[in-house]
N, C-alpha and C. Protein backbone atom coordinates (compact mmCIF):
# COMPACT_ATOMS: atom_id res chain seq x y z
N UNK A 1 -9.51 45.55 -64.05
CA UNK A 1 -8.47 44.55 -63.94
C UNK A 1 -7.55 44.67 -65.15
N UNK A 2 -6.11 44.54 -65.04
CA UNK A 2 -4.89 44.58 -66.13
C UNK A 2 -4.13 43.37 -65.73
N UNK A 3 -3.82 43.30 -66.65
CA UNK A 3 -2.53 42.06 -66.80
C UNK A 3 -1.94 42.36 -65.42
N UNK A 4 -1.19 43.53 -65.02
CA UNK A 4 -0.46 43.90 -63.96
C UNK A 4 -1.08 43.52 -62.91
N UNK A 5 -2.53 43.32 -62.82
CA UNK A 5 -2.81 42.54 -61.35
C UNK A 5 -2.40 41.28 -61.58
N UNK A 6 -2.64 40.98 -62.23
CA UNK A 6 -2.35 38.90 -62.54
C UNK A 6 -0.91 39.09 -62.69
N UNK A 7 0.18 39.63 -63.09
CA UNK A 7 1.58 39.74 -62.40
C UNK A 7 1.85 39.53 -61.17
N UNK A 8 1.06 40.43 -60.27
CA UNK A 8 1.20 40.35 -58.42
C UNK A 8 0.48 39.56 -58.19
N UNK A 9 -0.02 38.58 -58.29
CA UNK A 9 -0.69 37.58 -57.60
C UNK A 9 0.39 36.64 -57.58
N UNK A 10 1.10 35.94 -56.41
CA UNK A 10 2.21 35.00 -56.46
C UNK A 10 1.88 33.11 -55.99
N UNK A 11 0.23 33.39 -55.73
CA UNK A 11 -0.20 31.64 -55.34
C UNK A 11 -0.46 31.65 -56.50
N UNK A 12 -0.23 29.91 -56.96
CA UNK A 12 -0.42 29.44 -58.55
C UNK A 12 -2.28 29.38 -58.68
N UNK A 13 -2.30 28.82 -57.94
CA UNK A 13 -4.53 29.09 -57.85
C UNK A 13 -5.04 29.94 -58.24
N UNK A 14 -4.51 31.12 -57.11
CA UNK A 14 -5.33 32.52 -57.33
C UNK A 14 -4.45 33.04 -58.61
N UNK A 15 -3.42 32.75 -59.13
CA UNK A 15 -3.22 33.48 -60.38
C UNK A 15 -3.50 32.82 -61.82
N UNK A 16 -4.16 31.42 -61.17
CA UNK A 16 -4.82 30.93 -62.38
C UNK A 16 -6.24 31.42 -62.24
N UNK A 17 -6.65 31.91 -61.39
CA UNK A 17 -8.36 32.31 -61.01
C UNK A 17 -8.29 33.44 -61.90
N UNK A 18 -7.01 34.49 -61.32
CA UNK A 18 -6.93 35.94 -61.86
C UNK A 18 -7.24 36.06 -63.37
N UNK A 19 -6.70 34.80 -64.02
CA UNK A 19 -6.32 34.71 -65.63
C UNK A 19 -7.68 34.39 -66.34
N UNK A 20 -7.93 33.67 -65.42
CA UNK A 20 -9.32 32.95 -65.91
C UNK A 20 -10.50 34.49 -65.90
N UNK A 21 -10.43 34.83 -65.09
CA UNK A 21 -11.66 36.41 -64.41
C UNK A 21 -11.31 37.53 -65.54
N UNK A 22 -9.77 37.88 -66.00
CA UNK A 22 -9.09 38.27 -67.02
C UNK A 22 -9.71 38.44 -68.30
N UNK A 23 -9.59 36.99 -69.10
CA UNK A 23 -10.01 36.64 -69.93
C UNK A 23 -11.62 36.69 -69.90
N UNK A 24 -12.45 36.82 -69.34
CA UNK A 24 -13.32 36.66 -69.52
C UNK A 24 -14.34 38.13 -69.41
N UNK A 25 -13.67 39.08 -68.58
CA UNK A 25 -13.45 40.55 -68.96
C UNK A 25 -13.47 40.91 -70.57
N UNK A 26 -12.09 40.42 -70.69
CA UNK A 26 -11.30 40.91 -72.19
C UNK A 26 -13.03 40.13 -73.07
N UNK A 27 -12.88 39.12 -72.98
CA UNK A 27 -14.08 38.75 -74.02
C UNK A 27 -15.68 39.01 -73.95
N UNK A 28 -16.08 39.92 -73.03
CA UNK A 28 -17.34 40.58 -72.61
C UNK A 28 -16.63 42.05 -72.74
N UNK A 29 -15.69 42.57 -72.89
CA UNK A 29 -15.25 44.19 -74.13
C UNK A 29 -15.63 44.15 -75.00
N UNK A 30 -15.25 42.70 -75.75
CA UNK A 30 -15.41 42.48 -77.48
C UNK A 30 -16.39 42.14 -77.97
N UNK A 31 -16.81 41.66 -76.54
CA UNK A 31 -18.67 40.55 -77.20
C UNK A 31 -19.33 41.59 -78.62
N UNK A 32 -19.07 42.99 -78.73
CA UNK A 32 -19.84 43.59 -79.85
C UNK A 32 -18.98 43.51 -80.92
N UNK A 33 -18.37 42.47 -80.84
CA UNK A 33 -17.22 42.91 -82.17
C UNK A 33 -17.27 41.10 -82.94
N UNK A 34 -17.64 40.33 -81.63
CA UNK A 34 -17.46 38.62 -82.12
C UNK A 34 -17.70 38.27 -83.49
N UNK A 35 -18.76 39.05 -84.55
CA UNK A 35 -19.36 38.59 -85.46
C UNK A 35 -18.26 38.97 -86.38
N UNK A 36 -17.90 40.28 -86.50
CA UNK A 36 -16.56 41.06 -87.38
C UNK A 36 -15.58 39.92 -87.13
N UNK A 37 -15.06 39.31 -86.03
CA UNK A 37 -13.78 38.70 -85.52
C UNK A 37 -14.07 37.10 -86.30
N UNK A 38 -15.25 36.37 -86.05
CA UNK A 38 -15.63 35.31 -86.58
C UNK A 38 -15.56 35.39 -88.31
N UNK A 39 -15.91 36.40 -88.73
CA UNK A 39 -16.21 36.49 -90.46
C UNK A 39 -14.40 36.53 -90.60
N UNK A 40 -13.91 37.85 -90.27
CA UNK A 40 -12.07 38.00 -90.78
C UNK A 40 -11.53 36.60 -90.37
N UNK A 41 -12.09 35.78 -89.44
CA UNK A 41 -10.76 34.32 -89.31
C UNK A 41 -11.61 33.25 -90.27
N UNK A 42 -12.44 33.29 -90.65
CA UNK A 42 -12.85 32.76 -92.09
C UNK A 42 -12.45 32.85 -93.51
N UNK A 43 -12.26 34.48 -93.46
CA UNK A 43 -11.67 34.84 -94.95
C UNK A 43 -9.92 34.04 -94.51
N UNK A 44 -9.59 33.83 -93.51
CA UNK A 44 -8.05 33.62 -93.58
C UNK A 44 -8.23 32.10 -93.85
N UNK A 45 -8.88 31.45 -94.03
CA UNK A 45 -8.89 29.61 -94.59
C UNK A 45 -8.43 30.00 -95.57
């Protein structure tokens, strides 16, 4: 799934579903990275 599918989706539902399924992709890529990502937005306080 890419952004470009959630572009062509034109019902507001299914392209809030798309965004939602999206995001949650993108953050099960990174899941091995969360701990690196959590420590760097700490040092930025």
């Amino acid at each position: 799934m890419t952004i470009r599918d959630i572009a062509m989706v034109r019902d507001a539902d299914a392209h809030a579903m798309q965004v939602h399924e999206w995001a949650r992709h993108v953050w099960s890529a990174w899941e091995r990275h969360h701990a690196t990502m959590r420590a760097w937005a700490e040092d930025v306080d």
